[in-house]
Protein backbone atom coordinates (compact mmCIF):
# COMPACT_ATOMS: atom_id res chain seq x y z
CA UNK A 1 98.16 140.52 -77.82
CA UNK A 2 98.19 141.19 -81.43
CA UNK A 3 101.72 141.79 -82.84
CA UNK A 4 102.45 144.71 -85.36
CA UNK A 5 101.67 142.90 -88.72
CA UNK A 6 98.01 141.47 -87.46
CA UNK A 7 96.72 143.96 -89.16
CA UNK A 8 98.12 142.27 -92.37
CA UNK A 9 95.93 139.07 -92.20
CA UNK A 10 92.96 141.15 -90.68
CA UNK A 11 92.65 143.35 -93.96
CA UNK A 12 93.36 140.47 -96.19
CA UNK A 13 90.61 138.04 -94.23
CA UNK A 14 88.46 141.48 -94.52
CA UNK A 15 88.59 141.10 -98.09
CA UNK A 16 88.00 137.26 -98.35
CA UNK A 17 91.61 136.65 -99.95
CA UNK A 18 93.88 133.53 -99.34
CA UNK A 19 97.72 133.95 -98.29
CA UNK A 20 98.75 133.23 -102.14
CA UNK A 21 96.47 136.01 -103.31
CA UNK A 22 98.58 138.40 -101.73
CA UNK A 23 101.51 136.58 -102.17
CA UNK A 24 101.30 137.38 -105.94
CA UNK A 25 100.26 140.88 -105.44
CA UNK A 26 103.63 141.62 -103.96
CA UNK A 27 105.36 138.99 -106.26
CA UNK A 28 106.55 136.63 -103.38
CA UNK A 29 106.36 133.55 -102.59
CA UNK A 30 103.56 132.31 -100.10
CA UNK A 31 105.95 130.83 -97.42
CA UNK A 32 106.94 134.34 -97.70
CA UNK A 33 104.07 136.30 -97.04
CA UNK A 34 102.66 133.86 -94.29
CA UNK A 35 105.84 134.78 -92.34
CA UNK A 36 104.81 138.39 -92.54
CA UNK A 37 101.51 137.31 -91.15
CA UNK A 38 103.12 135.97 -88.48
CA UNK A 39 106.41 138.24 -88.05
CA UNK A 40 109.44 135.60 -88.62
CA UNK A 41 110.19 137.59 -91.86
CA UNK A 42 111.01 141.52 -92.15
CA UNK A 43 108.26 143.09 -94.61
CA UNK A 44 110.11 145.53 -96.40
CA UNK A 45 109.06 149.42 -97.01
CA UNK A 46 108.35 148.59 -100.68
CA UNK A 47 105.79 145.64 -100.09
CA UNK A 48 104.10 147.85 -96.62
CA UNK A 49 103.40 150.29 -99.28
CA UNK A 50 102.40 148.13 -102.14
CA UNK A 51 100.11 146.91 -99.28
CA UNK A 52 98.89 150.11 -98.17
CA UNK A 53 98.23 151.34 -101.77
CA UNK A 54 96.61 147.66 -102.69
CA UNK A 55 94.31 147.75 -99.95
CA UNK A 56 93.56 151.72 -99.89
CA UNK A 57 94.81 152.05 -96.21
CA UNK A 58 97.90 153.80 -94.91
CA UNK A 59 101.40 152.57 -93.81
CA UNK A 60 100.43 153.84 -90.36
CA UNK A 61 97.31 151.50 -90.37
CA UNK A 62 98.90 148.38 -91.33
CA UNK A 63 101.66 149.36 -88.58
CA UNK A 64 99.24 150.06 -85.79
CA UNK A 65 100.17 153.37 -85.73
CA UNK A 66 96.58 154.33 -86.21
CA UNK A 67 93.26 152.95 -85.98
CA UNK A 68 91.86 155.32 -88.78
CA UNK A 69 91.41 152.44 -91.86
CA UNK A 70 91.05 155.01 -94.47
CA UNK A 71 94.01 155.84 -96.58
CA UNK A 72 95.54 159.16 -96.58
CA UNK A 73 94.37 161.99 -99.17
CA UNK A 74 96.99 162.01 -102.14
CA UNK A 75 99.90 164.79 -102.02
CA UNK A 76 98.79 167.58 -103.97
CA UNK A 77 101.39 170.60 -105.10
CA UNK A 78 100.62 173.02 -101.80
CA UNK A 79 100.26 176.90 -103.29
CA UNK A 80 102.15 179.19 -100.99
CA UNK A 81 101.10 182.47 -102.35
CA UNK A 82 104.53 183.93 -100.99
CA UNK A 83 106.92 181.89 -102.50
CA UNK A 84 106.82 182.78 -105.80
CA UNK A 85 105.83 186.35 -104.81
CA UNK A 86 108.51 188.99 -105.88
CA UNK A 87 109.65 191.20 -103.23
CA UNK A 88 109.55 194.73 -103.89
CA UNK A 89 110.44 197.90 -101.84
């Protein structure tokens, strides 16, 4: 059964990149990042995003939270027409 971080050396075999590649994407060493591959090191919420953002999926996919691959859309300021809306009587 695949473990939670498979999904790391799936994407990073999807895009025909060695362990060091992505080593020095998040700035660690290899040993490092192999033992995310293979959960016997904690992968931080800085690098899962740096991940996420690096290979434009989400923090959900990389977590097997989802199997949508595609990242999500970008926050955008939401208008709420009410908020700013003045109440008068």
């Amino acid at each position: 059964m695949k473990g939670d971080f498979m999904r790391l050396k799936d994407l990073r075999e999807d895009h025909d990149l060695l362990q060091k590649d992505i080593a020095k994407v998040l700035n660690v060493a290899k040993r490092t990042y192999s033992g995310y591959e293979t959960e016997t090191r904690w992968l931080s919420k800085e690098s899962l995003i740096q991940l996420a953002k690096f290979y434009n999926t989400s923090t959900d996919y990389i977590l097997e939270l989802t199997n949508i691959k595609t990242a999500y859309p970008k926050n955008r300021k939401k208008e709420h027409k009410t908020q700013n809306k003045k109440v008068t009587n």
